[in-house]
Protein backbone atom coordinates (compact mmCIF):
# COMPACT_ATOMS: atom_id res chain seq x y z
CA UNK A 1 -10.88 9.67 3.19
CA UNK A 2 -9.38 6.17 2.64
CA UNK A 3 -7.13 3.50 4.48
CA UNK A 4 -5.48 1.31 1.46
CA UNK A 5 -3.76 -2.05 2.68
CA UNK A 6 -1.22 -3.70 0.13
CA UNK A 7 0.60 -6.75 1.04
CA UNK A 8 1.99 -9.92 -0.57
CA UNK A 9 2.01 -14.14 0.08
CA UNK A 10 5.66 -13.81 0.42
CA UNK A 11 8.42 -14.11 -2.95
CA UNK A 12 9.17 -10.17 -3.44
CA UNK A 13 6.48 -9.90 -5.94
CA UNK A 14 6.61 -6.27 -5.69
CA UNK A 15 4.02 -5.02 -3.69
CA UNK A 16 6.06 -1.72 -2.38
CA UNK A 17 6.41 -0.70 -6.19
CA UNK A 18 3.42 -1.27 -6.72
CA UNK A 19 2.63 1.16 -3.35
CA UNK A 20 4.80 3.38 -4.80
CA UNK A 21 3.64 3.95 -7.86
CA UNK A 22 -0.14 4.16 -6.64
CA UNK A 23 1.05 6.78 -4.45
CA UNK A 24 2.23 8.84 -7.26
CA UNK A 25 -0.41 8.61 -9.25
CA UNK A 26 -3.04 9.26 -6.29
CA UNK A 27 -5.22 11.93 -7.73
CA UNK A 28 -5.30 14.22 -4.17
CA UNK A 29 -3.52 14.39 -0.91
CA UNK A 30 -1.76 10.75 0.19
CA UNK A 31 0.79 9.30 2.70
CA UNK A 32 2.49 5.89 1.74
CA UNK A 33 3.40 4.76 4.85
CA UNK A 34 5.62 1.72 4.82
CA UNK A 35 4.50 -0.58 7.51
CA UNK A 36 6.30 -3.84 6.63
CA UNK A 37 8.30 -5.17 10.22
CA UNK A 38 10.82 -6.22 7.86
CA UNK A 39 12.09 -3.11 6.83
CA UNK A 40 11.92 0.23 4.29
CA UNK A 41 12.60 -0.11 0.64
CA UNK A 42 11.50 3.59 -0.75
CA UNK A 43 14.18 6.11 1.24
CA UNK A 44 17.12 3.78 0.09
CA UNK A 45 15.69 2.88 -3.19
CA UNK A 46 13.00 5.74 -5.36
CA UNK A 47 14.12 8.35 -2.96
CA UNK A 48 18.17 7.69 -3.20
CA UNK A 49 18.90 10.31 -5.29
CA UNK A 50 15.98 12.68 -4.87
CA UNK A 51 16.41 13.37 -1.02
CA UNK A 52 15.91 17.44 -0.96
CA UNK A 53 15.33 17.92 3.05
CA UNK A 54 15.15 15.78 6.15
CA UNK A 55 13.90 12.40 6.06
CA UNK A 56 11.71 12.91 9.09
CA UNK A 57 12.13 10.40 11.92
CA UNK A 58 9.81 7.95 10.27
CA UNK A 59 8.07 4.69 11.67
CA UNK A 60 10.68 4.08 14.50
CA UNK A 61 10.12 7.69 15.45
CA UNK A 62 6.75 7.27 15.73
CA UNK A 63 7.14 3.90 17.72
CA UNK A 64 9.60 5.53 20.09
CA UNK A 65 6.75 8.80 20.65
CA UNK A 66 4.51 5.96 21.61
CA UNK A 67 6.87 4.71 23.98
CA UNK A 68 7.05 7.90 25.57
CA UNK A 69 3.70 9.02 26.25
CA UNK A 70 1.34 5.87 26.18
CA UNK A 71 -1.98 7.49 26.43
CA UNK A 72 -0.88 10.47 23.25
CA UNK A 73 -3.04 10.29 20.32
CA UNK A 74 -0.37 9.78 17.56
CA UNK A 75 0.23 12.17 15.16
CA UNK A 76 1.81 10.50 12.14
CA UNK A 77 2.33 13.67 9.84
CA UNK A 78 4.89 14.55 12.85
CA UNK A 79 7.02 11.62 11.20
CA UNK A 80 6.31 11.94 7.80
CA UNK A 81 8.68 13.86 4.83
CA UNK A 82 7.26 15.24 1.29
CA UNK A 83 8.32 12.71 -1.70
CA UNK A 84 6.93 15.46 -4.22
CA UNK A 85 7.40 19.01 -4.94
CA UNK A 86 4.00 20.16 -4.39
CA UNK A 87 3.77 18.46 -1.22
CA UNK A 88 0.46 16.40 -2.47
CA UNK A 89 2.52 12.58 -1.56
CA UNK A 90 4.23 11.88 1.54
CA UNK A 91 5.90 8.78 3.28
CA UNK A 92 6.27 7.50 6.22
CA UNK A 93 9.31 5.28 5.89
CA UNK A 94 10.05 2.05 7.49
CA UNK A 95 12.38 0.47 9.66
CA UNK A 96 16.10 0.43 8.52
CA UNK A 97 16.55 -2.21 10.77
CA UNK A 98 14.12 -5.11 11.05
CA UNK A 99 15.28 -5.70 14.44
CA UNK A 100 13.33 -2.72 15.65
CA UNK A 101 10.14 -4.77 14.36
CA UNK A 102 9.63 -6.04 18.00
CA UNK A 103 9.19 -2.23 19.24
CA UNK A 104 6.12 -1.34 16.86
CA UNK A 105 3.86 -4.42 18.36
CA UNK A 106 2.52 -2.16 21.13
CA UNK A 107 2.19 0.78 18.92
CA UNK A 108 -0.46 -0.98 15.93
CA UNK A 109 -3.44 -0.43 17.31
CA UNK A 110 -2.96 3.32 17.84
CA UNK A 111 -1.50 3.46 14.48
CA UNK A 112 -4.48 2.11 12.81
CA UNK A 113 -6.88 4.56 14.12
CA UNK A 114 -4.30 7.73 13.38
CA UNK A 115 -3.92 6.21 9.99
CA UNK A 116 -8.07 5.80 9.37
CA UNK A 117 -9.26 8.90 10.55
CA UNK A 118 -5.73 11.28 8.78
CA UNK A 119 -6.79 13.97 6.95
CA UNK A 120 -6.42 12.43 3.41
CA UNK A 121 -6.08 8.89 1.78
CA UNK A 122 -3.43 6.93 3.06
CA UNK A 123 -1.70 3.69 1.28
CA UNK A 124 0.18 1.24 3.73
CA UNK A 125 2.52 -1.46 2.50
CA UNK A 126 2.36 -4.53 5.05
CA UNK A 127 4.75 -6.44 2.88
CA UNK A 128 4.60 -10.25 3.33
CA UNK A 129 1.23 -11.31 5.64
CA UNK A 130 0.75 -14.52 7.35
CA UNK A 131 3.69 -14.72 10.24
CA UNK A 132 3.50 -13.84 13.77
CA UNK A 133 4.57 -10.28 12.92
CA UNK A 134 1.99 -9.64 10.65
CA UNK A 135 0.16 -5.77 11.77
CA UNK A 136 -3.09 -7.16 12.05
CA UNK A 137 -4.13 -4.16 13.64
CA UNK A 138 -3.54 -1.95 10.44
CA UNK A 139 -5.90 -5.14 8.33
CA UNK A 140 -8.72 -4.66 10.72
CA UNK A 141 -8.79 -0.67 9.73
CA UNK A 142 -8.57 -0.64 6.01
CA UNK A 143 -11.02 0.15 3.52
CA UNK A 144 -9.73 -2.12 1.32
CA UNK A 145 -6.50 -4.97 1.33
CA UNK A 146 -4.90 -5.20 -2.18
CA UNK A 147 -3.13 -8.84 -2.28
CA UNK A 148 0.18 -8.09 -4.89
CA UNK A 149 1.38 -11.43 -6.52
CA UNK A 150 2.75 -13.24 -9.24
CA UNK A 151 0.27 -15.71 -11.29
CA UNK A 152 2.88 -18.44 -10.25
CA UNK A 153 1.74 -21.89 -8.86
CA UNK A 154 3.90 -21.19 -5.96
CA UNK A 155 2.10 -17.45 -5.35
CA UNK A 156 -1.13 -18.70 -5.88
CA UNK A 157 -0.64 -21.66 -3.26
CA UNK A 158 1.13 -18.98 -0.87
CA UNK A 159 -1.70 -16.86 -1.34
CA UNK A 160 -4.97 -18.98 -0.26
CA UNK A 161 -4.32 -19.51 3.16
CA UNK A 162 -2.88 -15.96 3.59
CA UNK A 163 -6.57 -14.63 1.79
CA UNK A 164 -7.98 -17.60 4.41
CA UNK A 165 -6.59 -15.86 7.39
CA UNK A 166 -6.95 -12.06 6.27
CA UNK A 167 -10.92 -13.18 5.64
CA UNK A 168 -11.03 -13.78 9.14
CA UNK A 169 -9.23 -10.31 10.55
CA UNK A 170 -10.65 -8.02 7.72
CA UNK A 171 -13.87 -6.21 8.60
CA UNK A 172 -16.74 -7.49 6.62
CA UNK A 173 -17.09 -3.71 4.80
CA UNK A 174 -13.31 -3.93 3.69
CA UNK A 175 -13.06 -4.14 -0.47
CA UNK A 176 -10.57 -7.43 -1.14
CA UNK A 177 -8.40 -7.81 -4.25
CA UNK A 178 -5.47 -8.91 -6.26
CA UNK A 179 -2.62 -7.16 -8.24
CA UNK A 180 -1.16 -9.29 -10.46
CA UNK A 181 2.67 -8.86 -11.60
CA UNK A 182 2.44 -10.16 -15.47
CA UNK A 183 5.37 -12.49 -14.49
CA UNK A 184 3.73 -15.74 -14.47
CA UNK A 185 1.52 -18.97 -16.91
CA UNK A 186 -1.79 -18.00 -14.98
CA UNK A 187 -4.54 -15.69 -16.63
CA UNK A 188 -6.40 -13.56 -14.45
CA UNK A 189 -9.24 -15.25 -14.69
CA UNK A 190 -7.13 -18.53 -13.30
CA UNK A 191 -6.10 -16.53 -10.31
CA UNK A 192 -9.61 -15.30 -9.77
CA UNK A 193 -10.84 -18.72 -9.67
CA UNK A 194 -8.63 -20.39 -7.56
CA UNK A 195 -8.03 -17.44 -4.67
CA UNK A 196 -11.99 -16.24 -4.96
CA UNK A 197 -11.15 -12.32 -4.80
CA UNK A 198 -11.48 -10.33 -8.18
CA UNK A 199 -8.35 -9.09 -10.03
CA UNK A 200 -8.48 -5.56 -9.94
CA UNK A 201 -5.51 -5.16 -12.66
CA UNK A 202 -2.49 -6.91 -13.99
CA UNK A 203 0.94 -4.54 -13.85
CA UNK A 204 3.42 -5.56 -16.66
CA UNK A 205 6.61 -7.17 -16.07
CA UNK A 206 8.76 -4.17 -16.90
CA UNK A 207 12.01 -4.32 -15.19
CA UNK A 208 13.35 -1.29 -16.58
CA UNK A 209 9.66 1.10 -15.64
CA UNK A 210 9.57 -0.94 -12.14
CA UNK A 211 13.59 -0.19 -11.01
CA UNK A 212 13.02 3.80 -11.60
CA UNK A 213 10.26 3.10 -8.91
CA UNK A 214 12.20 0.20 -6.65
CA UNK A 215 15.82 1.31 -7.14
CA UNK A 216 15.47 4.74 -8.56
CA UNK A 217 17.10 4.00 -11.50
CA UNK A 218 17.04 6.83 -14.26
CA UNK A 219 13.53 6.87 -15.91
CA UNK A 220 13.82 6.89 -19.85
CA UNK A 221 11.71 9.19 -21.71
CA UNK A 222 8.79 7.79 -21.79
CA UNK A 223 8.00 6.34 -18.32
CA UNK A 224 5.09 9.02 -17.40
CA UNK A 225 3.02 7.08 -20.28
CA UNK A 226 4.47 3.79 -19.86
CA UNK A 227 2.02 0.69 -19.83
CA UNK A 228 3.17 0.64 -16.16
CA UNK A 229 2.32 3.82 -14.91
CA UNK A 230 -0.71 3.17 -17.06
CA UNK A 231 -1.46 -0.09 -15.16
CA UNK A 232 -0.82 1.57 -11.86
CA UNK A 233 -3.25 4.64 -12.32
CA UNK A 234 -5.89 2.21 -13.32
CA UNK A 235 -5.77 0.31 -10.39
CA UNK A 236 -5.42 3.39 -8.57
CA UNK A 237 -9.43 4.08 -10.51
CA UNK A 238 -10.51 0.78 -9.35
CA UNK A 239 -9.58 0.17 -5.90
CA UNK A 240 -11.26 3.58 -4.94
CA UNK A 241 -14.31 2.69 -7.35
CA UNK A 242 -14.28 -0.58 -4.76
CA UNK A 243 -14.32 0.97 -1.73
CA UNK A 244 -16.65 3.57 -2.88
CA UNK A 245 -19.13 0.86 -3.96
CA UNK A 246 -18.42 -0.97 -0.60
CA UNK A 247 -18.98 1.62 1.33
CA UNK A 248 -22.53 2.56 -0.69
CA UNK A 249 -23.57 -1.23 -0.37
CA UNK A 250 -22.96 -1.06 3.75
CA UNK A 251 -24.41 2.16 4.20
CA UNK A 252 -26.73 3.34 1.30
CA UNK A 253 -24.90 6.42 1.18
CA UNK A 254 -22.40 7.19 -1.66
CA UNK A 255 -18.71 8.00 -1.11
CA UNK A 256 -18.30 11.94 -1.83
CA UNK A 257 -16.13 12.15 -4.71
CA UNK A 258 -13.56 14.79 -4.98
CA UNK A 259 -13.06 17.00 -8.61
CA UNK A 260 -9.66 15.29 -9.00
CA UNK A 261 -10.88 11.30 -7.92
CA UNK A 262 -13.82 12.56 -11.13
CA UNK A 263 -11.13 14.01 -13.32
CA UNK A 264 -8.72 11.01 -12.51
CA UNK A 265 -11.57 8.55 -13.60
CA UNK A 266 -12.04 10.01 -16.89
């Protein structure tokens, strides 16, 4: 199984809807795990009116089990709560209050290796990289880092010393790309040239698609076929054809691919 990074160079360009939605697309088993020190958007926002049991105790749970047995291997599904019927997608939501950030500095490392080696892919959203708070730990673990941005002059220039400074934490085997939010005078190809990391896809700028998903707003009729959802599956394809390739480059071994990563490729 997987270890999915996405983060952003700052400017809420939308990089936990974008987590969001990859989550519920993801083709088998998958925990989003929001791991931005600045706080959780999904429990007050997608999962507002859809709450059906307990929330779990989330990250701050997690950090506080840490604090009370430092030598425990942690066990994140003990934190975790279902965001779909079956079961198949579950989070692990953030912080309500980013003043707890300080608390989870100890607890990144052992994160990182319960998050790499869970049974079944997990997506983290790291929210803005580049400060002092920035869980380098979780970076160093992932299979691949998905940079989300805008194709803004500002983004772009936010972005290349961010993409400087994650070049120097990721591991060499890690898969590197951006998501680009359609909101913006830059092509892809622009972007591409300038930051030096391939555009895996660009999401429209749907506000109406991307609120049902950041503020669980109401989602009109057609939102399961929406050029959104559409968008998010097929980066969903191509950040798992990445690693997969990565990962048979490094090793000369090919990923094993599940029936439903096949079927979801189709």
């Amino acid at each position: 199984m997987a270890f999915y990074c996405l983060v952003s160079p700052g400017g809420s360009p939308g990089v936990t809807t974008s987590a969001l939605g990859l989550a519920l697309g993801w083709p088998g088993r998958v925990l989003l795990a929001e791991c931005d020190p600045l706080g959780r958007r999904v429990l007050p926002g997608f999962m507002v009116d859809r709450m059906r049991g307990s929330a779990g105790s989330g990250l701050l749970g997690l950090a506080m089990a840490a604090e009370a047995d430092p030598q425990a291997t942690l066990v994140p599904d003990d934190h975790v709560m279902s965001i779909v019927d079956d079961g198949r997608v579950e989070l692990l939501h953030g912080l309500g209050d980013p003043r707890h950030g300080a608390r989870l500095r100890p607890v990144w490392r052992r994160l990182a290796e319960a998050l790499a080696t869970r049974d079944g892919d997990v997506i983290a959203d790291l929210g803005q990289i580049g400060g002092a708070d920035t869980p380098a730990e979780l970076l160093m673990a992932a299979d691949a880092v998905i940079l989300v941005l805008k194709p803004t002059l500002v983004q772009v220039d936010a972005a290349k010393p961010r993409l400087d400074a994650l070049r120097e934490v990721v591991d060499e085997r890690a898969a590197v790309g951006a998501c680009l939010i359609a909101d913006g005078a830059y092509t892809s190809a622009e972007v591409e040239r300038a930051l030096g990391v391939p555009v895996l896809v660009e999401l429209p700028f749907s506000r109406a698609d991307a609120q049902v998903l950041s503020d669980g707003a109401r989602p009109r009729l057609t939102f399961r076929t929406s050029l959104l959802v559409r968008s998010l599956d097929a980066l969903g394809r191509r950040v798992r054809a990445a690693v997969t390739e990565s990962e048979t480059v490094r090793t000369g071994i090919a990923r094993p691919v599940s029936p439903a990563t096949t079927e979801a490729s189709q």
